[in-house]
Structure formats: C-alpha cells, structure tokens
PDB file of N, CA and C in Angstrom:
ATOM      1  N   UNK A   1       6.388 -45.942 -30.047  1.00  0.00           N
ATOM      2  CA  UNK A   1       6.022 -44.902 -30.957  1.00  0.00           C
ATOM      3  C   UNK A   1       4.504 -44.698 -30.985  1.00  0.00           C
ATOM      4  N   UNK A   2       4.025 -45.761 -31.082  1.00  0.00           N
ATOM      5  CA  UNK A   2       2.579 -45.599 -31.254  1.00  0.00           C
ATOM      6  C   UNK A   2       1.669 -45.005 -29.864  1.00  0.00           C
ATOM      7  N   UNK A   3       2.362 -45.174 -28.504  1.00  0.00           N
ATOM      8  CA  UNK A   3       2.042 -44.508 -27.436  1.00  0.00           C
ATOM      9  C   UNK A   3       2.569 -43.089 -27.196  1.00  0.00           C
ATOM     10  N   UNK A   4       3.612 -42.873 -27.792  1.00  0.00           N
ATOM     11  CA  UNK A   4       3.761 -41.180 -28.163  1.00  0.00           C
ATOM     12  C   UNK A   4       2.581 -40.486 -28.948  1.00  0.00           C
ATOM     13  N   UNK A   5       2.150 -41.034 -29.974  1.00  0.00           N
ATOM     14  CA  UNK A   5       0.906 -40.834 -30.817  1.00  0.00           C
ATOM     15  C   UNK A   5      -0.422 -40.570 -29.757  1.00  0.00           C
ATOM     16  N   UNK A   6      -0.754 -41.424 -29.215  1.00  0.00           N
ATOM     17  CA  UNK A   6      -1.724 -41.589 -28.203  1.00  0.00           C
ATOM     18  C   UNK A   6      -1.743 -40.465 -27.578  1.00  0.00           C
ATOM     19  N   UNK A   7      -0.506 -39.931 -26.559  1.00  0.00           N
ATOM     20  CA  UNK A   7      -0.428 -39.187 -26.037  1.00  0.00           C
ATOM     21  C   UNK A   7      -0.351 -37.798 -26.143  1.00  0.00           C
ATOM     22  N   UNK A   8       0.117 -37.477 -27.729  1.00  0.00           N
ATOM     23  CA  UNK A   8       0.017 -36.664 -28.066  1.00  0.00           C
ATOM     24  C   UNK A   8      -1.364 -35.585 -28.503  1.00  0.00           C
ATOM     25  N   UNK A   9      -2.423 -36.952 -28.613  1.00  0.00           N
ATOM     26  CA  UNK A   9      -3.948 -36.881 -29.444  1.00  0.00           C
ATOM     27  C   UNK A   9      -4.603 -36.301 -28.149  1.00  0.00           C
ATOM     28  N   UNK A  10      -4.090 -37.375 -27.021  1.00  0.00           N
ATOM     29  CA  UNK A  10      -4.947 -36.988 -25.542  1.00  0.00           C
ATOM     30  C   UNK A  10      -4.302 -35.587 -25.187  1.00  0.00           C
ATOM     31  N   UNK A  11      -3.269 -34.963 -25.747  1.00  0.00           N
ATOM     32  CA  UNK A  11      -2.951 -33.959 -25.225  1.00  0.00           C
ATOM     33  C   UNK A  11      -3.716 -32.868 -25.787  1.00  0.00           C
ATOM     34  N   UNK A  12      -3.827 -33.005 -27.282  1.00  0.00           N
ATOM     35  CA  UNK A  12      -4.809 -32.157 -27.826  1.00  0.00           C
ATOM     36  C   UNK A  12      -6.242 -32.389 -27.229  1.00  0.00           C
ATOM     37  N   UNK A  13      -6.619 -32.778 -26.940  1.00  0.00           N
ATOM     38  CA  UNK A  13      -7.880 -33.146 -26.866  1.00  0.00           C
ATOM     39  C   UNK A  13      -8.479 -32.004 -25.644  1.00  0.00           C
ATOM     40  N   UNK A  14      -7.288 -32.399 -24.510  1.00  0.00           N
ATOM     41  CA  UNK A  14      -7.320 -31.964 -23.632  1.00  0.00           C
ATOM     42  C   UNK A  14      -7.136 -30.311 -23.836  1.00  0.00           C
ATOM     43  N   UNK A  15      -6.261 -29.796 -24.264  1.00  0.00           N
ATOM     44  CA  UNK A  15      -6.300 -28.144 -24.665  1.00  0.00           C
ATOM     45  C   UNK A  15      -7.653 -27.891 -25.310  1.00  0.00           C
ATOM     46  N   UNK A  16      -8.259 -28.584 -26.202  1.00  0.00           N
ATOM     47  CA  UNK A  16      -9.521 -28.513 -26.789  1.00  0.00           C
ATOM     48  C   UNK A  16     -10.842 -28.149 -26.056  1.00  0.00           C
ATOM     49  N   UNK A  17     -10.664 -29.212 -24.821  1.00  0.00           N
ATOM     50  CA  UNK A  17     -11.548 -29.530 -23.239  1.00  0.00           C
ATOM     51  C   UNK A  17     -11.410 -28.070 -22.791  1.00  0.00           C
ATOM     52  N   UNK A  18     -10.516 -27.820 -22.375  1.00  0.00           N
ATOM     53  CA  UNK A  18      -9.695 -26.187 -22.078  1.00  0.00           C
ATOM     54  C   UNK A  18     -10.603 -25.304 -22.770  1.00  0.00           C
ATOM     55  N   UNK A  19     -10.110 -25.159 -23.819  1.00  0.00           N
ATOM     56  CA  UNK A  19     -10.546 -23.999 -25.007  1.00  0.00           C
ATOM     57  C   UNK A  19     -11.881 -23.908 -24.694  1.00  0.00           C
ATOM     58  N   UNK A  20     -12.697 -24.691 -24.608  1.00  0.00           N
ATOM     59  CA  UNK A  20     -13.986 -24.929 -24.873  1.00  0.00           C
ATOM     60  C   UNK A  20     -14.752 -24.455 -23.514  1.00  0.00           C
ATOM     61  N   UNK A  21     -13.835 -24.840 -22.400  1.00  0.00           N
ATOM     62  CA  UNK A  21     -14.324 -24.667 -20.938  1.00  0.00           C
ATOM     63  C   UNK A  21     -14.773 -23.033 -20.789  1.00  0.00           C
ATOM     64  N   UNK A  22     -13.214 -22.112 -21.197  1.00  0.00           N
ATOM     65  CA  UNK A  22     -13.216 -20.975 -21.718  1.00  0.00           C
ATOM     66  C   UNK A  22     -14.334 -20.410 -21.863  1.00  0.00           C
ATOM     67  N   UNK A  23     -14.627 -20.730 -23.024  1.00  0.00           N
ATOM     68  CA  UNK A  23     -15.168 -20.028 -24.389  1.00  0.00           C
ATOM     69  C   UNK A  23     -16.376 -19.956 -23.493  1.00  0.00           C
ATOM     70  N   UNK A  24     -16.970 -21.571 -23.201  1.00  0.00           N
ATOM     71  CA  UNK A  24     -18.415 -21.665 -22.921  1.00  0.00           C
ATOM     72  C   UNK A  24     -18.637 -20.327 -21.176  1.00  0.00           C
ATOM     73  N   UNK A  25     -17.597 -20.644 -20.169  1.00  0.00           N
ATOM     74  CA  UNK A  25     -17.609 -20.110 -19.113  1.00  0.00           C
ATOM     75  C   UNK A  25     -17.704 -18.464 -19.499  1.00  0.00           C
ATOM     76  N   UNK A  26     -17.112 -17.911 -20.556  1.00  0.00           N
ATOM     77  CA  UNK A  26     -16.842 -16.451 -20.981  1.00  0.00           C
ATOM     78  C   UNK A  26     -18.764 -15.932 -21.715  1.00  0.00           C
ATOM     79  N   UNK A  27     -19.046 -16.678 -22.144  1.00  0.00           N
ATOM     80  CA  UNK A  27     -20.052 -16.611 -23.239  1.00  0.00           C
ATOM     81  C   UNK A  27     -21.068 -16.122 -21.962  1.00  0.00           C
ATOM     82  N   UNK A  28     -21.053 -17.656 -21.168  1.00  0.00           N
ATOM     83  CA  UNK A  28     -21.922 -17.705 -20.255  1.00  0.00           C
ATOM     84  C   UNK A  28     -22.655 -16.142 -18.619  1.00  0.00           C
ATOM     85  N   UNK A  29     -20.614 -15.846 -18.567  1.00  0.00           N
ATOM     86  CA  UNK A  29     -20.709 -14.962 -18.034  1.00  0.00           C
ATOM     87  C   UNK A  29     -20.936 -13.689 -18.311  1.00  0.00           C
ATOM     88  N   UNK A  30     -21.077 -13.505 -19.629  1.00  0.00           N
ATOM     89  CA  UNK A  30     -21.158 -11.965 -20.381  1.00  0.00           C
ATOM     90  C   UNK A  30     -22.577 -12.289 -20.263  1.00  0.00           C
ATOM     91  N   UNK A  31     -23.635 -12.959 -20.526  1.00  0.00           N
ATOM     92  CA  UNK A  31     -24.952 -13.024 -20.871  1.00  0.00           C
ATOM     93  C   UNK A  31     -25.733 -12.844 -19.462  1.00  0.00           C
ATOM     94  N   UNK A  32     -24.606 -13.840 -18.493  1.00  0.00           N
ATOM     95  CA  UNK A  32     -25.421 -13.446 -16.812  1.00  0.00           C
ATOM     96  C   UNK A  32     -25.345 -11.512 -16.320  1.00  0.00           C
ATOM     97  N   UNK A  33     -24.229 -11.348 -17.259  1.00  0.00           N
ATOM     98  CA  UNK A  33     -23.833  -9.942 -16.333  1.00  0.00           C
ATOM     99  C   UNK A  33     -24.861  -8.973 -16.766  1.00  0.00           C
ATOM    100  N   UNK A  34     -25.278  -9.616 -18.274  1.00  0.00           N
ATOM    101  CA  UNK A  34     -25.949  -8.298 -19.531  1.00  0.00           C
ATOM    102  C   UNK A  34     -27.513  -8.271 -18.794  1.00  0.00           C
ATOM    103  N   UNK A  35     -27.827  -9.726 -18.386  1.00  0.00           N
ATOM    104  CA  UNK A  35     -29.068  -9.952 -18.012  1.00  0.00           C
ATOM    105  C   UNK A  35     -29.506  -9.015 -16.472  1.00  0.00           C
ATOM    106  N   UNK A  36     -28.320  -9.312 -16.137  1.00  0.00           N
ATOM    107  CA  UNK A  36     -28.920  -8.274 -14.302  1.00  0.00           C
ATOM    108  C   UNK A  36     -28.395  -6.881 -14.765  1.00  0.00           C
ATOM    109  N   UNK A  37     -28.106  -6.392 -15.717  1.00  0.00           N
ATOM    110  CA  UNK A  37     -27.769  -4.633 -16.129  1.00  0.00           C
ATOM    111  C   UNK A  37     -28.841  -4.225 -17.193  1.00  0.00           C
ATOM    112  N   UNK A  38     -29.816  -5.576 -17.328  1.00  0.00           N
ATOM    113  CA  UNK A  38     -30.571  -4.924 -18.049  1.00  0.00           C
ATOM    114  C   UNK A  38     -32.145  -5.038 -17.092  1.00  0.00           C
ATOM    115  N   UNK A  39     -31.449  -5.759 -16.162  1.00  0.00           N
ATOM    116  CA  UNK A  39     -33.133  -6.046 -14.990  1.00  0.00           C
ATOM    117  C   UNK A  39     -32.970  -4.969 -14.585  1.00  0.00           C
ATOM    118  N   UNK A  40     -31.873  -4.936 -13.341  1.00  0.00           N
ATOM    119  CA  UNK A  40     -31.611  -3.985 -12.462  1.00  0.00           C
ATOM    120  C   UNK A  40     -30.370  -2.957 -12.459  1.00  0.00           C
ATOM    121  N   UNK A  41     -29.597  -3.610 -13.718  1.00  0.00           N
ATOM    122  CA  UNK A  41     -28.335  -2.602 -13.762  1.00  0.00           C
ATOM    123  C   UNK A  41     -27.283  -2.323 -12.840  1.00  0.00           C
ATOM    124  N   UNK A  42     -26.212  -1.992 -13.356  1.00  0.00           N
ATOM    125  CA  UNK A  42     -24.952  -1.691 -12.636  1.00  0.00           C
ATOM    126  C   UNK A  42     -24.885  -0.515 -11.991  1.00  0.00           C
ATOM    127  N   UNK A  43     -25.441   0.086 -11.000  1.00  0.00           N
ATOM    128  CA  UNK A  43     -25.509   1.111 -10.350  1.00  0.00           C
ATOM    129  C   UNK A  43     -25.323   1.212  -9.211  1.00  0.00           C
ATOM    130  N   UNK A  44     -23.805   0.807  -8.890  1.00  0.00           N
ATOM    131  CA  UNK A  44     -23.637   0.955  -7.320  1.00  0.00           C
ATOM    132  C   UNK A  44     -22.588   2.635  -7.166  1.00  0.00           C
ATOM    133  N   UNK A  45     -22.082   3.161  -8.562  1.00  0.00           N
ATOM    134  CA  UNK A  45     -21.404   4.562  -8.000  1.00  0.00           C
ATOM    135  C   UNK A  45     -22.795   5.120  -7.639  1.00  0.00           C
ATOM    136  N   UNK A  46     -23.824   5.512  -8.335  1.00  0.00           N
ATOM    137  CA  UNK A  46     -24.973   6.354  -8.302  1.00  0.00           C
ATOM    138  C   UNK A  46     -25.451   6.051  -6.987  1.00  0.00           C
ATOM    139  N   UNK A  47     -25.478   4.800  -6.254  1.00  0.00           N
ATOM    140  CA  UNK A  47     -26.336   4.223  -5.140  1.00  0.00           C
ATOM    141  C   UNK A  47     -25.025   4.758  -3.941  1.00  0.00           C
ATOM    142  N   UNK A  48     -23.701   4.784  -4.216  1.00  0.00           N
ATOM    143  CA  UNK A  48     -22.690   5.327  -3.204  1.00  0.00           C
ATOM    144  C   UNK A  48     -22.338   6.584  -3.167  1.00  0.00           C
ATOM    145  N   UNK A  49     -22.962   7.744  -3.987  1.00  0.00           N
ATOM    146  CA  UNK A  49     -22.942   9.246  -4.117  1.00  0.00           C
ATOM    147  C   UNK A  49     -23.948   9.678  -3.116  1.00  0.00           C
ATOM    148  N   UNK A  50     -24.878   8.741  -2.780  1.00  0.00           N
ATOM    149  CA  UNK A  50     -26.031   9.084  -1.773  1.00  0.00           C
ATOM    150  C   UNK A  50     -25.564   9.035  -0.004  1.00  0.00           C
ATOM    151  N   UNK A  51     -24.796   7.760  -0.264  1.00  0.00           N
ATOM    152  CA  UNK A  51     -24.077   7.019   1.411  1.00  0.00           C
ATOM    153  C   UNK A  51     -23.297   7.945   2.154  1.00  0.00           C
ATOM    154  N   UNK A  52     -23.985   8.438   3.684  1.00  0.00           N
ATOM    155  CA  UNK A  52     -23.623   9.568   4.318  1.00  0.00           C
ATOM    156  C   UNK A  52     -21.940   8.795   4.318  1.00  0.00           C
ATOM    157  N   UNK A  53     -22.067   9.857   4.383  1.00  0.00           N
ATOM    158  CA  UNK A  53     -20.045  10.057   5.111  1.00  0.00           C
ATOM    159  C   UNK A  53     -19.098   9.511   3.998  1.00  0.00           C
ATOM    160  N   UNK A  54     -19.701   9.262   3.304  1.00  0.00           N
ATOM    161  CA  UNK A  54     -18.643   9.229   2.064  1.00  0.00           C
ATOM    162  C   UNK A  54     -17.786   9.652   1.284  1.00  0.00           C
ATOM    163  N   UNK A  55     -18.126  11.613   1.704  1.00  0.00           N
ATOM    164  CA  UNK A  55     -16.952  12.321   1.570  1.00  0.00           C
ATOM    165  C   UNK A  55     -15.941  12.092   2.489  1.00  0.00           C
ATOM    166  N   UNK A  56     -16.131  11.604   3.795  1.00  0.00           N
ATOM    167  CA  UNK A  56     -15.463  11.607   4.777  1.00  0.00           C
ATOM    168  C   UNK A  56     -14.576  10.260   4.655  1.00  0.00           C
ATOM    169  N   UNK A  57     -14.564   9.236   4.104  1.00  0.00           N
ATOM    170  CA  UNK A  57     -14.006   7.886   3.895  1.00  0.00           C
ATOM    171  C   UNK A  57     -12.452   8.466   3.794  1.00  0.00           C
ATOM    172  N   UNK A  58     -11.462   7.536   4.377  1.00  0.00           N
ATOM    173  CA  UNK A  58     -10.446   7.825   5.077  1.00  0.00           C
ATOM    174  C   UNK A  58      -9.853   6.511   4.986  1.00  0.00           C
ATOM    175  N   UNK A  59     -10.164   5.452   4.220  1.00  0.00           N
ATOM    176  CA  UNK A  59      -9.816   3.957   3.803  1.00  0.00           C
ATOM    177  C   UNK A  59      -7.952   3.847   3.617  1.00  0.00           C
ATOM    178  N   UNK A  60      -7.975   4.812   2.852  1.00  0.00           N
ATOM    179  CA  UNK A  60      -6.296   4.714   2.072  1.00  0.00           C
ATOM    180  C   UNK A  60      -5.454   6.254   2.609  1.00  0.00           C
ATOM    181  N   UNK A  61      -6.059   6.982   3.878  1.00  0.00           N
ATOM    182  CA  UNK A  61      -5.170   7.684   4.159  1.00  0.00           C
ATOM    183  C   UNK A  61      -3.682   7.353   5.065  1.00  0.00           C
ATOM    184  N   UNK A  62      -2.545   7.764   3.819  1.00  0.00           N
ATOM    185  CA  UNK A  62      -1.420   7.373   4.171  1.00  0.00           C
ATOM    186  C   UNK A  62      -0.873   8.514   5.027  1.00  0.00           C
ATOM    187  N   UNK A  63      -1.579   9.476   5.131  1.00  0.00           N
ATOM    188  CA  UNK A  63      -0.812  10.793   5.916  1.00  0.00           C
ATOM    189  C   UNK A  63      -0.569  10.348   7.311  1.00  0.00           C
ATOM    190  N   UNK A  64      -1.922   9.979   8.366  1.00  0.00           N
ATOM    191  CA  UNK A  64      -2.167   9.031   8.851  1.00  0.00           C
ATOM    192  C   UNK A  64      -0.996   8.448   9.619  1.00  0.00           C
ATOM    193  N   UNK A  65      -0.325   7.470   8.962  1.00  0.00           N
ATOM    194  CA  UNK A  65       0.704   6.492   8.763  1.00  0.00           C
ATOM    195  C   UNK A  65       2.085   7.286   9.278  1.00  0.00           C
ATOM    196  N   UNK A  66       1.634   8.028   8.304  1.00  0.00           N
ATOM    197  CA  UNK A  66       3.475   8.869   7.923  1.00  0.00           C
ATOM    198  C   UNK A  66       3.600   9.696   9.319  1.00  0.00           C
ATOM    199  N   UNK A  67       2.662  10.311   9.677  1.00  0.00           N
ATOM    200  CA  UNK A  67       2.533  11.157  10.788  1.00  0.00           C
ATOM    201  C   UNK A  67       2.682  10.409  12.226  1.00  0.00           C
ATOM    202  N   UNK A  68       2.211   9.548  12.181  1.00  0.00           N
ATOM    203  CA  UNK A  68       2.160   8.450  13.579  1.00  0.00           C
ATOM    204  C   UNK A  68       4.046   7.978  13.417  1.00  0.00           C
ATOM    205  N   UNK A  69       4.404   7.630  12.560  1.00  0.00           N
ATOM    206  CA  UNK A  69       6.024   6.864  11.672  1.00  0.00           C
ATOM    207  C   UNK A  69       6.790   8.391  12.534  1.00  0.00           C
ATOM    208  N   UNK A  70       6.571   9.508  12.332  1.00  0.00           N
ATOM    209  CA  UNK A  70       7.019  10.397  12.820  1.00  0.00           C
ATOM    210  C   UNK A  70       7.073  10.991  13.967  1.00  0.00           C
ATOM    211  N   UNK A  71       5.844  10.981  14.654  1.00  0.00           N
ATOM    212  CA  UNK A  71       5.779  10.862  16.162  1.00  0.00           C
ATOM    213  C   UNK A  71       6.214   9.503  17.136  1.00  0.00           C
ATOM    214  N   UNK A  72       6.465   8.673  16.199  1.00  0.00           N
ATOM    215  CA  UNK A  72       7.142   7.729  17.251  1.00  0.00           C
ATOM    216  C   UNK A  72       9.009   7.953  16.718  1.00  0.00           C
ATOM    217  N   UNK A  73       8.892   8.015  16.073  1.00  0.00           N
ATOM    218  CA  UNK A  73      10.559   8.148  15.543  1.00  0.00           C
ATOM    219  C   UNK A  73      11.330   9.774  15.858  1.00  0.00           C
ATOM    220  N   UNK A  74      10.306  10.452  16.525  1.00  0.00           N
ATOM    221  CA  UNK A  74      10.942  11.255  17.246  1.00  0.00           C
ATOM    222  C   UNK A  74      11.744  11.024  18.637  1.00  0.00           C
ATOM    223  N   UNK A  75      12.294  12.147  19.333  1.00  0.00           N
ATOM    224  CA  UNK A  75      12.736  11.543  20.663  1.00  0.00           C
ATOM    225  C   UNK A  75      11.615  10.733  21.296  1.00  0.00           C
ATOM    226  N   UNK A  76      12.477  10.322  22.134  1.00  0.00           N
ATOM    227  CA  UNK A  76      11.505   9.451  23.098  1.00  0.00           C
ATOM    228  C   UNK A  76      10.642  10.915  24.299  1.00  0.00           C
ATOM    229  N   UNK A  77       9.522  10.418  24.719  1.00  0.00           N
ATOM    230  CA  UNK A  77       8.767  11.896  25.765  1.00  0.00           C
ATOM    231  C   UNK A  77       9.359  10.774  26.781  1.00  0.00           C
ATOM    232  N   UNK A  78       8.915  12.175  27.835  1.00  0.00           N
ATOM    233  CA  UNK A  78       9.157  12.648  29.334  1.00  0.00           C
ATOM    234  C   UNK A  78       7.845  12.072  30.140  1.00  0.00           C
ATOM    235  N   UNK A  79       6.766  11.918  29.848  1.00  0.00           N
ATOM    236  CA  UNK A  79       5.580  12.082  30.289  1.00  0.00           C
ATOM    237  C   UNK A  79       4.730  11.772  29.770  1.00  0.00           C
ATOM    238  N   UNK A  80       3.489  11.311  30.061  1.00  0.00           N
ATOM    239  CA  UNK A  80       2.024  10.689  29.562  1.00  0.00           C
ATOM    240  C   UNK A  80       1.419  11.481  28.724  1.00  0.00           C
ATOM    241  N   UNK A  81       1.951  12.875  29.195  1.00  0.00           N
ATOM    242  CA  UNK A  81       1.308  13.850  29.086  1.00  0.00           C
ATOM    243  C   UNK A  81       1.722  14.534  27.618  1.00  0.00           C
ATOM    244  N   UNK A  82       3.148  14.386  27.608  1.00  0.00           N
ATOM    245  CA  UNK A  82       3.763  14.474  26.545  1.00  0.00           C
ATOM    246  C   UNK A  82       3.510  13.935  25.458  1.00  0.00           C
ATOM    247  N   UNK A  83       3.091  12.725  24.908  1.00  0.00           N
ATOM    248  CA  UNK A  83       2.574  11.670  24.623  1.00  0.00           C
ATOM    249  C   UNK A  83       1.381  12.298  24.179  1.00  0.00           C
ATOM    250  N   UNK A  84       0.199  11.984  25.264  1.00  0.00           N
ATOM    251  CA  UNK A  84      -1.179  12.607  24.676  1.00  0.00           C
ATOM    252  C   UNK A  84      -1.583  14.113  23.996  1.00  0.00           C
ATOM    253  N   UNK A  85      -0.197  14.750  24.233  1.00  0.00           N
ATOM    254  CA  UNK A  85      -0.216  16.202  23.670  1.00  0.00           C
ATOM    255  C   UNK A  85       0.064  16.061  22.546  1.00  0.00           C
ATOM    256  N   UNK A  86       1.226  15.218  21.713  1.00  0.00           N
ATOM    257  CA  UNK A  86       1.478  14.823  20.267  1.00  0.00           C
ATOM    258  C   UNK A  86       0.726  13.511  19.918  1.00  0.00           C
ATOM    259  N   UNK A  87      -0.510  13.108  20.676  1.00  0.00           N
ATOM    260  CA  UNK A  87      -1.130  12.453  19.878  1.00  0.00           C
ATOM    261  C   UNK A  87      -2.746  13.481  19.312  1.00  0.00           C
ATOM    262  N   UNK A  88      -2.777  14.507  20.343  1.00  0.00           N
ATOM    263  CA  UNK A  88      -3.716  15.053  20.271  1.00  0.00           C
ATOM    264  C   UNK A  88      -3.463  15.762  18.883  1.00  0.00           C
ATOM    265  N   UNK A  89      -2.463  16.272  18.844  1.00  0.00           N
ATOM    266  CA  UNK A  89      -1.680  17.246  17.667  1.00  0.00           C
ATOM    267  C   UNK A  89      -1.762  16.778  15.799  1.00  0.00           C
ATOM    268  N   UNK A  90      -1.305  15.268  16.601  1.00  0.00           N
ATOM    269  CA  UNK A  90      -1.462  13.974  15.091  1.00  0.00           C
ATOM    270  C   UNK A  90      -2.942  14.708  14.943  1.00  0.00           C
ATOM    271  N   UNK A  91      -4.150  13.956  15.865  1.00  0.00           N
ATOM    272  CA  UNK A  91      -5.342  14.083  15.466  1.00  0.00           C
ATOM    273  C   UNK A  91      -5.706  15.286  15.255  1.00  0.00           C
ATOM    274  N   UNK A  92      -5.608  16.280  15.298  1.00  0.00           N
ATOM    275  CA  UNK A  92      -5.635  17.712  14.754  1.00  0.00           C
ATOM    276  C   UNK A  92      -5.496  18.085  13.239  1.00  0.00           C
ATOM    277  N   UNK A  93      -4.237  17.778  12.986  1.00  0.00           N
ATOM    278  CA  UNK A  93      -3.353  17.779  11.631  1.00  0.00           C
ATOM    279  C   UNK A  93      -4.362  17.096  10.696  1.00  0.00           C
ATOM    280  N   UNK A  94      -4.954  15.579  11.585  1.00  0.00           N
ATOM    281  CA  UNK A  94      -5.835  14.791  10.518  1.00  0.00           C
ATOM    282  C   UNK A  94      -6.538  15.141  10.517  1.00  0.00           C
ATOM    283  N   UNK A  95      -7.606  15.560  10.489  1.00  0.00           N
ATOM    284  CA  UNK A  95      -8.873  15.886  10.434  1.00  0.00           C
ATOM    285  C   UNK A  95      -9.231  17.217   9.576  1.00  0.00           C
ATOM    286  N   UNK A  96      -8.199  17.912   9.658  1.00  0.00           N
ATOM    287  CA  UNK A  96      -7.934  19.397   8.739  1.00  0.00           C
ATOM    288  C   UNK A  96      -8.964  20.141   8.954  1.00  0.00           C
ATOM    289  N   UNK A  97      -8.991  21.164   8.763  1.00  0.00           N
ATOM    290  CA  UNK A  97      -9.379  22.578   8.701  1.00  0.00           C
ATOM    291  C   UNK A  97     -10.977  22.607   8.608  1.00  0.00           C
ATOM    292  N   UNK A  98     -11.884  22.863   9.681  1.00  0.00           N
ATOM    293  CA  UNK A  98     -13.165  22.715   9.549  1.00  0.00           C
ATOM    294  C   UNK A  98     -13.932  21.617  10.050  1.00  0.00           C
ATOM    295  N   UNK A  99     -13.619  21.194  10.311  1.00  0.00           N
ATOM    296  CA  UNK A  99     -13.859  19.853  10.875  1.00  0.00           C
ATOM    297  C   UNK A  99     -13.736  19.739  12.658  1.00  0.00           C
TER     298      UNK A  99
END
C-alpha cells in the first residue's frame, strides 16, 4: 500500500515536470518569436510578392496530373510520333492562353 502511495506522488510530480516543461517552452517561444517581429519582423508574403515568377508557380497543379492520367489511359498510339503529338497537346492545354 504504501508503494502505491509512492507511486502515485511520483506520478504527479511527473505531470507537474510536464506542465511546467509546457508552460516554460510556450512562454519562451512567444517572447523569441515577438523579439525577431519586432527587430526584423514577419515579412516573408511582402518579400514573396516581389519573387519573379511567382505568378507563374505551378507547385500544386493537379490539371497537370489529370491530363497526363488521361493521355495514358487512352488507347494505346501507333507511333513515336503519335505520342509526341499528344504530349505536345498536354503541354499546350498547360500553359493556357498567352503564354
């Protein structure tokens, strides 16, 4: 009984250790973040509105994907030629109008 007790105290203790790790790590990191936004600040959209080709970023185009998924899941081609004519076509489609 008396080592159930024990164990129970070290268990608190330990959530306490926890809590505290928390608290101090949270405190700590709000004050590092406040300190460099008030040196130099959080300004990386303003600093990436400038970065050439950034209208052009193409990271998450799924059309891309879907279009290639479709040119291969069509018949099978005849020819190399066939082939580089619907890949030329893909790259057409992507790039859109003006470009």
């Amino acid at each position: 009984m008396h080592s159930l007790r024990v164990a129970r105290g070290l268990l608190g203790r330990q959530f306490a250790a926890i809590a505290a790790v928390i608290a101090f790590s949270s405190i700590l990191s709000w004050l590092l973040a406040k300190a460099v936004d008030l040196s130099v600040g959080f300004r990386a959209e303003e600093e990436y509105a400038s970065v050439p080709g950034a209208e052009q970023e193409r990271a998450y185009d799924f059309r891309t994907s879907e279009r290639l998924g479709a040119l291969v899941s069509g018949r099978p081609v005849s020819s190399d030629d066939e082939l580089v004519r619907r890949i030329a076509a893909l790259l057409r489609t992507r790039r859109g109008p003006g470009e």
